[in-house]
PDB file of N, CA and C in Angstrom:
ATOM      1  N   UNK A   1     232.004  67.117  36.043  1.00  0.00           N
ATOM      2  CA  UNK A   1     231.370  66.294  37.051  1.00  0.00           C
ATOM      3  C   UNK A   1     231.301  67.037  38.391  1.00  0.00           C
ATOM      4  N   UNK A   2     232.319  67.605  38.468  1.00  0.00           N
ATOM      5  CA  UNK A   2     232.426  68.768  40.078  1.00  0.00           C
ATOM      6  C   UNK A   2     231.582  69.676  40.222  1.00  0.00           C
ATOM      7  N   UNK A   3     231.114  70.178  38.697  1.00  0.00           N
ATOM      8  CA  UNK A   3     230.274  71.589  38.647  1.00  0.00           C
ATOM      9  C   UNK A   3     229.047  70.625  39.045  1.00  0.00           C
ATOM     10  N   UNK A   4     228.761  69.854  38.377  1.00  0.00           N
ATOM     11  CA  UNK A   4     227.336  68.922  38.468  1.00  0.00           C
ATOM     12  C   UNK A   4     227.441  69.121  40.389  1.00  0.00           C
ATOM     13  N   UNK A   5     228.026  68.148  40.929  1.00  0.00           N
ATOM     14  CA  UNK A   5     227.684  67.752  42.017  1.00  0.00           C
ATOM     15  C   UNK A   5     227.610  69.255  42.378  1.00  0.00           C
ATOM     16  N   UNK A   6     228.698  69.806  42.612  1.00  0.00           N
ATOM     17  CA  UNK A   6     228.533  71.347  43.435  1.00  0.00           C
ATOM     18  C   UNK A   6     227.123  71.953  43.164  1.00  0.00           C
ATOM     19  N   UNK A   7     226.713  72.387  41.706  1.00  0.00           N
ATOM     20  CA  UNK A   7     225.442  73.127  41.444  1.00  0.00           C
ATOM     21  C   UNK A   7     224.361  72.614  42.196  1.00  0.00           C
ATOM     22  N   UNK A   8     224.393  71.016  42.006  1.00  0.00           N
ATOM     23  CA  UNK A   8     223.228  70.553  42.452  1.00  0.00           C
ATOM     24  C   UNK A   8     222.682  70.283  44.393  1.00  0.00           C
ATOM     25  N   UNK A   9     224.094  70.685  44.509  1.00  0.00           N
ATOM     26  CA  UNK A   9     224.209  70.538  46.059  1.00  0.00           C
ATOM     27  C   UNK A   9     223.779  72.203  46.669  1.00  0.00           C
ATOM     28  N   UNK A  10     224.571  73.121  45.919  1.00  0.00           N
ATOM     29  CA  UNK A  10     224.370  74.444  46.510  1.00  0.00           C
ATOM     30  C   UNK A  10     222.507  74.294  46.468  1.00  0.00           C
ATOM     31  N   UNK A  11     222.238  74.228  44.996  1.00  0.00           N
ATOM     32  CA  UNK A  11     220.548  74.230  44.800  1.00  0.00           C
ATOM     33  C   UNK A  11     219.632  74.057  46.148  1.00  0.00           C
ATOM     34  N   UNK A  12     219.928  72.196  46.404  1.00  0.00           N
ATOM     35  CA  UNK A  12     219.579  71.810  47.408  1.00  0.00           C
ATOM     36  C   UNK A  12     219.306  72.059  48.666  1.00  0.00           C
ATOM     37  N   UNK A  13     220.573  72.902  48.959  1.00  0.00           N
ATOM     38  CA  UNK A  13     220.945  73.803  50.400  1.00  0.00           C
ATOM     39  C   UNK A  13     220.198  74.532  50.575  1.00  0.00           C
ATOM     40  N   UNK A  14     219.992  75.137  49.548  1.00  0.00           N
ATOM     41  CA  UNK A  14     219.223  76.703  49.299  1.00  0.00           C
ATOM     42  C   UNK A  14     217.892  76.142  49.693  1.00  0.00           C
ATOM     43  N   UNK A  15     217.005  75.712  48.921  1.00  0.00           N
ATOM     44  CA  UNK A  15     215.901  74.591  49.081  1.00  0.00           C
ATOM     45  C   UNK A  15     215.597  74.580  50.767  1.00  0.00           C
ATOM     46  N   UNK A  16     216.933  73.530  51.161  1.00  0.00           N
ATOM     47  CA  UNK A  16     215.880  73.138  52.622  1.00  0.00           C
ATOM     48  C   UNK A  16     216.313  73.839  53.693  1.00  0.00           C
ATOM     49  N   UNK A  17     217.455  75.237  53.114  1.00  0.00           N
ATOM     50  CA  UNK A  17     217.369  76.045  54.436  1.00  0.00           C
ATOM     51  C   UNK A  17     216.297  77.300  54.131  1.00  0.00           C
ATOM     52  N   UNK A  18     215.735  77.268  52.737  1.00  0.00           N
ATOM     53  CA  UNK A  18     214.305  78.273  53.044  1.00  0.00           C
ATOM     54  C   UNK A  18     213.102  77.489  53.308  1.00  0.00           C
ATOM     55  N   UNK A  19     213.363  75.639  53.111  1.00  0.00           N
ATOM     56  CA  UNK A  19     212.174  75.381  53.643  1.00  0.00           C
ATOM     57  C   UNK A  19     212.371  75.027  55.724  1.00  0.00           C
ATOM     58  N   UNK A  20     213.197  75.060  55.984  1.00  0.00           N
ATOM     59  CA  UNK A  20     213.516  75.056  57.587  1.00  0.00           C
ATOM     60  C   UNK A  20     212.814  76.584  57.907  1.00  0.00           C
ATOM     61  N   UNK A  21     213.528  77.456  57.018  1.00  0.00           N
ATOM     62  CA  UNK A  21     213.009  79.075  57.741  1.00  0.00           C
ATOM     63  C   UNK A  21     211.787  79.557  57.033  1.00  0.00           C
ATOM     64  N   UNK A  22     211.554  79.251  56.257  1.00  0.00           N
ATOM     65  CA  UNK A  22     210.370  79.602  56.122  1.00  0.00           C
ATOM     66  C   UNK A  22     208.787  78.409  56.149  1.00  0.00           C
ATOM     67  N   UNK A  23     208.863  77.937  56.134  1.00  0.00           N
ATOM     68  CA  UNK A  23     207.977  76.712  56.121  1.00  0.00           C
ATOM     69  C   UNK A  23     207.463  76.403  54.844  1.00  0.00           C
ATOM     70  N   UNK A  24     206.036  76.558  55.092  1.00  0.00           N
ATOM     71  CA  UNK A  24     205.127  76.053  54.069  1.00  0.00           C
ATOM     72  C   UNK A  24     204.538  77.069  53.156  1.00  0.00           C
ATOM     73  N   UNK A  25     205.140  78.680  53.551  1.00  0.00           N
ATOM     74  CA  UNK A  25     203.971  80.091  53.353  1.00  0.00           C
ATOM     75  C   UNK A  25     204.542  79.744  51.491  1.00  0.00           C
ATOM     76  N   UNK A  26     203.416  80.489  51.527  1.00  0.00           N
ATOM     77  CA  UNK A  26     203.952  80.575  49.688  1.00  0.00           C
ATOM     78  C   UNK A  26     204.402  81.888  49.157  1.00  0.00           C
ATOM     79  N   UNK A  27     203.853  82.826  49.410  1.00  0.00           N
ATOM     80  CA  UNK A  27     204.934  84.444  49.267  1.00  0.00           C
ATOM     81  C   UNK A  27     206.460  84.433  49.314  1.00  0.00           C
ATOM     82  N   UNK A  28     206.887  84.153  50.504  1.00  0.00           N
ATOM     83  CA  UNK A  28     208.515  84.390  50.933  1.00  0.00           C
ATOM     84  C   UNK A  28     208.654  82.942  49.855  1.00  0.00           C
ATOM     85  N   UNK A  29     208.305  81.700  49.863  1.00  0.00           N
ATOM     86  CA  UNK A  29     209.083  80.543  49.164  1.00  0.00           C
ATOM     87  C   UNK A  29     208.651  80.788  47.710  1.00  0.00           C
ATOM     88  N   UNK A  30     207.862  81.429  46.826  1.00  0.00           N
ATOM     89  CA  UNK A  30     207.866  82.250  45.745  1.00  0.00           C
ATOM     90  C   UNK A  30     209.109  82.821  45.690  1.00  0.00           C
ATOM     91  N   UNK A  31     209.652  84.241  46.503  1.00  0.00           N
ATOM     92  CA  UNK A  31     210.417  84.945  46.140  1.00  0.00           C
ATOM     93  C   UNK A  31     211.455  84.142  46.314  1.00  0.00           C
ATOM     94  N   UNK A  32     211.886  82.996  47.427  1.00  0.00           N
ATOM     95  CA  UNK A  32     213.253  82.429  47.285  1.00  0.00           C
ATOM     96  C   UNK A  32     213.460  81.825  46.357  1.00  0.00           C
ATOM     97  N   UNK A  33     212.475  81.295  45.001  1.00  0.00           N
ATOM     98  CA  UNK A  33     212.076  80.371  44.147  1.00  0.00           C
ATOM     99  C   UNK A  33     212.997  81.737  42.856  1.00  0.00           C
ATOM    100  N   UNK A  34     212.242  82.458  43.059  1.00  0.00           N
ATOM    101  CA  UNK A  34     212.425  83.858  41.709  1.00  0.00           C
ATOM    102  C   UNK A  34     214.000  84.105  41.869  1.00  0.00           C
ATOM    103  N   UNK A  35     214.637  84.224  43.378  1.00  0.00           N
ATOM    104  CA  UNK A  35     215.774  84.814  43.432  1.00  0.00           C
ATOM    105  C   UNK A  35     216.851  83.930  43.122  1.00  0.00           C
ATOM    106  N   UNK A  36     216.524  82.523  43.241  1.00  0.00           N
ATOM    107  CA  UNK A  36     217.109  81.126  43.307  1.00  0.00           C
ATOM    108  C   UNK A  36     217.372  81.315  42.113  1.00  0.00           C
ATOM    109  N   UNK A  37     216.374  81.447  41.281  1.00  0.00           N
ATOM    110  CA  UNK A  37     216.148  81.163  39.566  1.00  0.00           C
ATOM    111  C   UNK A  37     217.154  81.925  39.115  1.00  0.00           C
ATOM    112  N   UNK A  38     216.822  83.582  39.356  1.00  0.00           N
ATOM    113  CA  UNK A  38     218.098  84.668  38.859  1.00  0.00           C
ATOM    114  C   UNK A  38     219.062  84.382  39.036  1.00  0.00           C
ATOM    115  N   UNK A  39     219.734  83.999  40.574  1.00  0.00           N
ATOM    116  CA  UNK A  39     220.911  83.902  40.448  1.00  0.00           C
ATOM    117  C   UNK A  39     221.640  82.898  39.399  1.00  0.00           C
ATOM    118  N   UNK A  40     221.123  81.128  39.472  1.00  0.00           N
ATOM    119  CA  UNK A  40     221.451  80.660  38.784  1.00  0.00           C
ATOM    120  C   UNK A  40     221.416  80.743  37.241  1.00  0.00           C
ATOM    121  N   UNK A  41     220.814  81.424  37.021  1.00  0.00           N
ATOM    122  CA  UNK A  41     220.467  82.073  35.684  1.00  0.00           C
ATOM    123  C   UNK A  41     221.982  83.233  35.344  1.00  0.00           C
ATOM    124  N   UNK A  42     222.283  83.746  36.301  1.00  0.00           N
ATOM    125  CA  UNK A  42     223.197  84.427  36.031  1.00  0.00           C
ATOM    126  C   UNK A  42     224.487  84.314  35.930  1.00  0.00           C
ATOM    127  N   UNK A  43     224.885  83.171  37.083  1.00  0.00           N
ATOM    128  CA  UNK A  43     225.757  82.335  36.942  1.00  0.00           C
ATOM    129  C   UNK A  43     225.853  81.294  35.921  1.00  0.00           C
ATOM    130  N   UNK A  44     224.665  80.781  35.097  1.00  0.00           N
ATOM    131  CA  UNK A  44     224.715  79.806  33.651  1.00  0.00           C
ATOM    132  C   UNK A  44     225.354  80.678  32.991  1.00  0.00           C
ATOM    133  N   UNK A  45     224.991  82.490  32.693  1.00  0.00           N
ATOM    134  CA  UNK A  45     225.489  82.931  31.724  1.00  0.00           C
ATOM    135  C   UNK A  45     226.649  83.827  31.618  1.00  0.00           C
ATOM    136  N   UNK A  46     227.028  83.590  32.954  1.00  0.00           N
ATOM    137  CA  UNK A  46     228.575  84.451  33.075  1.00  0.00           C
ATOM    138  C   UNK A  46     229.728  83.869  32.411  1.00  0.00           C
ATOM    139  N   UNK A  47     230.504  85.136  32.267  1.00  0.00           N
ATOM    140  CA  UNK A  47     232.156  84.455  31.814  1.00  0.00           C
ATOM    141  C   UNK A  47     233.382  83.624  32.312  1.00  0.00           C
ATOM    142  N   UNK A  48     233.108  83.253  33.613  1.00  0.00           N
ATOM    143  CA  UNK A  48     233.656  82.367  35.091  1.00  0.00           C
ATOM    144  C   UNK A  48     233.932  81.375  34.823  1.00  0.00           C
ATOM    145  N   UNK A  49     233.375  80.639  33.945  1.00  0.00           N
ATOM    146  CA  UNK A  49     233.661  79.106  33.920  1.00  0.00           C
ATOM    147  C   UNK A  49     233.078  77.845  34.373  1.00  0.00           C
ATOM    148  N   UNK A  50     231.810  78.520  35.136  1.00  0.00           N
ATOM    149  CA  UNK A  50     231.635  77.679  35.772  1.00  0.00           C
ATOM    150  C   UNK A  50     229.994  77.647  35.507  1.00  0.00           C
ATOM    151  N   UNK A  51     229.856  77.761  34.245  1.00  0.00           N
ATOM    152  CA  UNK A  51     228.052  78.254  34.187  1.00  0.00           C
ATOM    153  C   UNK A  51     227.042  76.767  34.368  1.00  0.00           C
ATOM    154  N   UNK A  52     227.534  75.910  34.428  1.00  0.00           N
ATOM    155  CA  UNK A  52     226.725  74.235  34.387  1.00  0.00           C
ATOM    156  C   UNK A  52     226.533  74.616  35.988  1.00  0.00           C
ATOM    157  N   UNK A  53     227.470  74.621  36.579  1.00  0.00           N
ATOM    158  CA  UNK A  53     226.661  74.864  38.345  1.00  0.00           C
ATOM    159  C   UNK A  53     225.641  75.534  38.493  1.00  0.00           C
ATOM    160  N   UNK A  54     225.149  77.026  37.550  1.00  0.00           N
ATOM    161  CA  UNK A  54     224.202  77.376  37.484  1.00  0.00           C
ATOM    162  C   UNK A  54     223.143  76.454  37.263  1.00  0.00           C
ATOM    163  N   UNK A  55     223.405  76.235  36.364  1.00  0.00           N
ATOM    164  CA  UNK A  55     222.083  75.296  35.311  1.00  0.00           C
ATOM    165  C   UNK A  55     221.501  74.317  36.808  1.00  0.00           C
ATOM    166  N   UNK A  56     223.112  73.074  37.411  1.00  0.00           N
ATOM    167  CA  UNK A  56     222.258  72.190  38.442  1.00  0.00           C
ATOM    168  C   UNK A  56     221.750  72.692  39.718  1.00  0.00           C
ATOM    169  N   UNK A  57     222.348  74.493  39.619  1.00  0.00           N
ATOM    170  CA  UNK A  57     221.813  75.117  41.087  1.00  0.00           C
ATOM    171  C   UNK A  57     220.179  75.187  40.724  1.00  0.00           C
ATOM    172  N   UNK A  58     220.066  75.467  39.642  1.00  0.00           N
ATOM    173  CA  UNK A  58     218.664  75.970  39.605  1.00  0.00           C
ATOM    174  C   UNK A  58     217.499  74.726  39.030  1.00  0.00           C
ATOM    175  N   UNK A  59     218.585  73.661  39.329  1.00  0.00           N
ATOM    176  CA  UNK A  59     217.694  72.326  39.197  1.00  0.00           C
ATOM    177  C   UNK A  59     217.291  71.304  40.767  1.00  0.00           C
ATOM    178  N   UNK A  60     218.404  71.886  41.373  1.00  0.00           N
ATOM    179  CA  UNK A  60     218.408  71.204  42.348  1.00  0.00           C
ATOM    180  C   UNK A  60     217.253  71.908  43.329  1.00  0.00           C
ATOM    181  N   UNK A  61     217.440  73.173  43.532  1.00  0.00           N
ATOM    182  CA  UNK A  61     216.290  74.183  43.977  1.00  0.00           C
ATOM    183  C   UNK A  61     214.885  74.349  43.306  1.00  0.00           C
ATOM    184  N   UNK A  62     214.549  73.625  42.201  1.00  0.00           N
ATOM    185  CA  UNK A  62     213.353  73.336  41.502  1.00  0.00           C
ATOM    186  C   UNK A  62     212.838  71.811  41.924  1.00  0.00           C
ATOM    187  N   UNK A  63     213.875  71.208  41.667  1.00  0.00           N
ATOM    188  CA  UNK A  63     213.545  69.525  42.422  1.00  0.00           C
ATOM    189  C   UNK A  63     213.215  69.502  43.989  1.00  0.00           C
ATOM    190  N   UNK A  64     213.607  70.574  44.795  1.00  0.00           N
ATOM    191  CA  UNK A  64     213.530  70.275  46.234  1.00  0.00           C
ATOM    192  C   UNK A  64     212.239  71.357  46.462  1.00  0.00           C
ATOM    193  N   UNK A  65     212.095  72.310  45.722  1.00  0.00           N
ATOM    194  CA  UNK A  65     210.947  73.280  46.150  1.00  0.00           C
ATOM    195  C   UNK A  65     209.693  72.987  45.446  1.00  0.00           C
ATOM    196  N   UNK A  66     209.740  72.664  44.736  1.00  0.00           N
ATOM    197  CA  UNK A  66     208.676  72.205  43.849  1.00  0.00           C
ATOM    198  C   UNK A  66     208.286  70.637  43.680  1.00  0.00           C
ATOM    199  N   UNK A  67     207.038  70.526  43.995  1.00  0.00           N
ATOM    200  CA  UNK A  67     206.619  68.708  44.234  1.00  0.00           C
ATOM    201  C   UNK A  67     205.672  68.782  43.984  1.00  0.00           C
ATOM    202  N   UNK A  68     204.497  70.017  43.357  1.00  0.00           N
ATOM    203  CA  UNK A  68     203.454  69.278  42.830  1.00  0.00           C
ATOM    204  C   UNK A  68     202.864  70.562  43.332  1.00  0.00           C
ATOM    205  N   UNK A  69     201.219  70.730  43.371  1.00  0.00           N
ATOM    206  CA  UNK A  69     200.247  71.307  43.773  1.00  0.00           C
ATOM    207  C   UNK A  69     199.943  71.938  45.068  1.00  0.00           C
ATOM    208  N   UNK A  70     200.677  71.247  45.814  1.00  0.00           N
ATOM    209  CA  UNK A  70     200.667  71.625  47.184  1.00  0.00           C
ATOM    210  C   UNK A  70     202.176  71.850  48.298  1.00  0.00           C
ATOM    211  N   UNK A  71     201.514  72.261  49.165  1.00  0.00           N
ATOM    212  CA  UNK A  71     202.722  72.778  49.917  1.00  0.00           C
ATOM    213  C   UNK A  71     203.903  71.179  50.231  1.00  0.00           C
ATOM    214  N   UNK A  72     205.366  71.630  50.171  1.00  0.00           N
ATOM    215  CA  UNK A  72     206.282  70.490  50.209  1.00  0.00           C
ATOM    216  C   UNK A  72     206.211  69.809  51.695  1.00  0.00           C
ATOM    217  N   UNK A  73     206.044  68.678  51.305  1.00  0.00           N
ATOM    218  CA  UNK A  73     206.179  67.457  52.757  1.00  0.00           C
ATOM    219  C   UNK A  73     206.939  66.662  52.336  1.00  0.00           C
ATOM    220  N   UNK A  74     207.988  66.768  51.885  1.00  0.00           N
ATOM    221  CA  UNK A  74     209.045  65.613  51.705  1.00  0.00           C
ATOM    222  C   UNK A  74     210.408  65.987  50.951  1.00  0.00           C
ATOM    223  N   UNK A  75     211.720  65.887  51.623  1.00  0.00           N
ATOM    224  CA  UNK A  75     212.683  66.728  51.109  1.00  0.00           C
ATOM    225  C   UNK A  75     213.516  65.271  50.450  1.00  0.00           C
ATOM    226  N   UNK A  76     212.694  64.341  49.852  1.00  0.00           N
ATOM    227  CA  UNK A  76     213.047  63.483  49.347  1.00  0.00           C
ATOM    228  C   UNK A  76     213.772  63.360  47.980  1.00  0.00           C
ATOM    229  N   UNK A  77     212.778  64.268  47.250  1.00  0.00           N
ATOM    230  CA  UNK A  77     213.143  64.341  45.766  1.00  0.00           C
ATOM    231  C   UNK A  77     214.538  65.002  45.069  1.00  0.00           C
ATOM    232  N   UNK A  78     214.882  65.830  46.224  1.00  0.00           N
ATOM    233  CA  UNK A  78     215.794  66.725  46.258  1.00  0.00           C
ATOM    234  C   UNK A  78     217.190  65.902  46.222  1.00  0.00           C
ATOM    235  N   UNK A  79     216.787  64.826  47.851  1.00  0.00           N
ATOM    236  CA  UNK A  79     218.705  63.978  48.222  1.00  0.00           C
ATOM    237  C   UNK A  79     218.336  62.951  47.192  1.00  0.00           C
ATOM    238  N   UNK A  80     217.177  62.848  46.665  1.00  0.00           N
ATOM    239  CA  UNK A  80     217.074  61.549  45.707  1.00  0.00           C
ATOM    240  C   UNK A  80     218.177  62.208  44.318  1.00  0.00           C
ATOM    241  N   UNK A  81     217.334  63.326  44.020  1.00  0.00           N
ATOM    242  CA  UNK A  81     218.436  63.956  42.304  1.00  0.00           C
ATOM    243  C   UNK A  81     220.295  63.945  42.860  1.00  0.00           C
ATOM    244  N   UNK A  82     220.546  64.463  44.275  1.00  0.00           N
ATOM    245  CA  UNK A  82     221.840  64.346  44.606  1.00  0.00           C
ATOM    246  C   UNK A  82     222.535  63.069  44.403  1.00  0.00           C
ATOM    247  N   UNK A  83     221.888  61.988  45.097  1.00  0.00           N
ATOM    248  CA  UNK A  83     222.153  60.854  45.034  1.00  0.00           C
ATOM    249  C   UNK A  83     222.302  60.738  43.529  1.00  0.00           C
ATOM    250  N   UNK A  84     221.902  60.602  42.948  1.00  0.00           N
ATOM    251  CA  UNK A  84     221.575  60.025  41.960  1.00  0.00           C
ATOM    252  C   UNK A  84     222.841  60.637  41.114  1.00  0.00           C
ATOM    253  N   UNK A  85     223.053  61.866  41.126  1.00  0.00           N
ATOM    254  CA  UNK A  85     224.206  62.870  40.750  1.00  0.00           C
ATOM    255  C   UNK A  85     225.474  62.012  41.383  1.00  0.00           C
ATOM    256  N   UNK A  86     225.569  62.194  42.504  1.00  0.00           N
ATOM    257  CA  UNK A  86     226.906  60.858  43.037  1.00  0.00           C
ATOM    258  C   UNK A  86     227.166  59.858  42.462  1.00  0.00           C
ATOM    259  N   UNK A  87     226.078  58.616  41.967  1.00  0.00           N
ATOM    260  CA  UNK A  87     226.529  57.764  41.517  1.00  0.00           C
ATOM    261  C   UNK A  87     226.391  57.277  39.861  1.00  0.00           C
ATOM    262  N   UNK A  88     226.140  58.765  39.378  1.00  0.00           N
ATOM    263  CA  UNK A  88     226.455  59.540  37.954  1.00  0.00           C
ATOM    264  C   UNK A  88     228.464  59.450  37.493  1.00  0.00           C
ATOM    265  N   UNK A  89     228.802  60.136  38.521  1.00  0.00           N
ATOM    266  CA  UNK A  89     230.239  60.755  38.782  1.00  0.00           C
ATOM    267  C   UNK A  89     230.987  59.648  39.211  1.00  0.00           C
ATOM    268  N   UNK A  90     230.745  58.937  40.026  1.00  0.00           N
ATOM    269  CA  UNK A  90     231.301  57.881  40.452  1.00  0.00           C
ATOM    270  C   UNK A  90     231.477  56.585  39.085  1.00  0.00           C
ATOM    271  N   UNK A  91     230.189  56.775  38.392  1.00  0.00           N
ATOM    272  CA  UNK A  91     230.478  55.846  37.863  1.00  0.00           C
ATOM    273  C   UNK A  91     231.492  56.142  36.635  1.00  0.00           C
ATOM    274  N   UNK A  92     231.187  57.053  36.097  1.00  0.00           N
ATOM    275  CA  UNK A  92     232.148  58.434  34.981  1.00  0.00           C
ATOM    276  C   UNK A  92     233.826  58.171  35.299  1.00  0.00           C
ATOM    277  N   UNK A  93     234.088  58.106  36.689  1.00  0.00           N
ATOM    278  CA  UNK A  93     235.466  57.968  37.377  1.00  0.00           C
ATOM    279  C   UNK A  93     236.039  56.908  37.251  1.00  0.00           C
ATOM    280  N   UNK A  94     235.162  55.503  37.415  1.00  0.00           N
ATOM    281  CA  UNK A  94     235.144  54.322  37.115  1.00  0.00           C
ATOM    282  C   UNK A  94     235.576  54.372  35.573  1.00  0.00           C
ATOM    283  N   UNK A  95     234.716  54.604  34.816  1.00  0.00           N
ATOM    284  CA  UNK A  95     234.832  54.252  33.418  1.00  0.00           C
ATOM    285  C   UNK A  95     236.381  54.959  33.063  1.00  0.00           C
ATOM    286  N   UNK A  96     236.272  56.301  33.137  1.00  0.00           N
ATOM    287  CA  UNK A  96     237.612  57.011  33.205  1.00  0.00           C
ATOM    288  C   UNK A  96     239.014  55.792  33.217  1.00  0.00           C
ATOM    289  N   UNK A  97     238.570  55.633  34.530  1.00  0.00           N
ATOM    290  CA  UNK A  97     239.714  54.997  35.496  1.00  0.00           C
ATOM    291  C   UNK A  97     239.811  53.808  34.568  1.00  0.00           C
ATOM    292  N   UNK A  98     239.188  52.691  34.381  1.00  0.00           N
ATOM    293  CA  UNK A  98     239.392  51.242  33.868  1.00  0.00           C
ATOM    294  C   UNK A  98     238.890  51.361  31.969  1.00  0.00           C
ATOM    295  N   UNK A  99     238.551  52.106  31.502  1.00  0.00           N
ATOM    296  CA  UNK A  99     238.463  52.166  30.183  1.00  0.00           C
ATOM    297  C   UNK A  99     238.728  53.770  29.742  1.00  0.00           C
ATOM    298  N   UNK A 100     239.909  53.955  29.626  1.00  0.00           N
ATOM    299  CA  UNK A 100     240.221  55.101  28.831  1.00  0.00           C
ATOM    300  C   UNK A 100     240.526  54.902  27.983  1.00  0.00           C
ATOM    301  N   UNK A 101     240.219  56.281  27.389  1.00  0.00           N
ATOM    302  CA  UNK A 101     240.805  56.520  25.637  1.00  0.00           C
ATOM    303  C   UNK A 101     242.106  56.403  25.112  1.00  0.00           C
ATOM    304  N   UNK A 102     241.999  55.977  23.998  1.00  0.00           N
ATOM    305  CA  UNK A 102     243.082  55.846  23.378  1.00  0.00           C
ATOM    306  C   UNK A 102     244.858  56.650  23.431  1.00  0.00           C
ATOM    307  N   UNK A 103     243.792  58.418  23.280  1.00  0.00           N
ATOM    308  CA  UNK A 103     244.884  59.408  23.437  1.00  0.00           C
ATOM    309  C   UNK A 103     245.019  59.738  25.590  1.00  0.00           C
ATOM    310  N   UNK A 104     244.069  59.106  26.046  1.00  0.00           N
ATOM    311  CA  UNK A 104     244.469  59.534  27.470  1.00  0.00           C
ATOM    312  C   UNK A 104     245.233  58.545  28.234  1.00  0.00           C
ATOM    313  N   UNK A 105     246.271  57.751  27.470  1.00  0.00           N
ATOM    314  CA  UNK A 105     246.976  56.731  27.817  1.00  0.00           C
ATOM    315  C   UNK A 105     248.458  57.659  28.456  1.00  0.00           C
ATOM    316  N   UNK A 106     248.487  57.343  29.759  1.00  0.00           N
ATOM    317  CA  UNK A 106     250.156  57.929  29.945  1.00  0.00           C
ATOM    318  C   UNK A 106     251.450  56.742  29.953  1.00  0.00           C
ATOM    319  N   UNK A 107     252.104  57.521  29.389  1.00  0.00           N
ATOM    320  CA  UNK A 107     253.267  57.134  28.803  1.00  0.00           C
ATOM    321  C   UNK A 107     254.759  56.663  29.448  1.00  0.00           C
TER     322      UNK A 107
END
């Protein structure tokens, strides 16, 4: 659940601090798009432990850079997938918390 939120948050970051510095051009937000991709790509397939942060880095940076046909006007879609990731986890914690398993009973 940590990797989730983290991946999908770094993604995000990435997202609206190349859309703050770079704007609307499509060259430079191409290449932050390609480099975004690699990294998380590289981090899915490393030996670290932590390869799902990849996977939501490079979802969260696809959800916030990418909106369609035209240049991005709305960094909506992006805190919308976060959100939505929060009360994913939250609810996971809940269930955890008030219906656990059989063997995760302490003693």
């Amino acid at each position: 659940m940590i990797h989730r939120a983290a991946g999908c948050l770094l993604g995000s970051a990435v997202a609206l601090a190349s859309l703050s510095a770079l704007g609307d051009t499509l060259l430079p937000s191409l290449l932050v798009l390609s480099v975004g991709v690699l990294v998380g790509h590289h981090v899915q397939n490393g030996r670290n432990g932590v390869s799902y942060v990849g996977t939501q880095f490079v979802l969260g940076l696809l959800v916030t850079l990418v909106q369609g046909p035209g240049p991005i006007t709305d960094i909506t879609p992006g805190l919308e997938r976060f959100v939505g990731i929060l009360i994913g986890v939250a609810a996971d914690c809940l269930l955890i918390i008030f219906w656990p398993l059989k063997g995760d009973k302490q003693q």
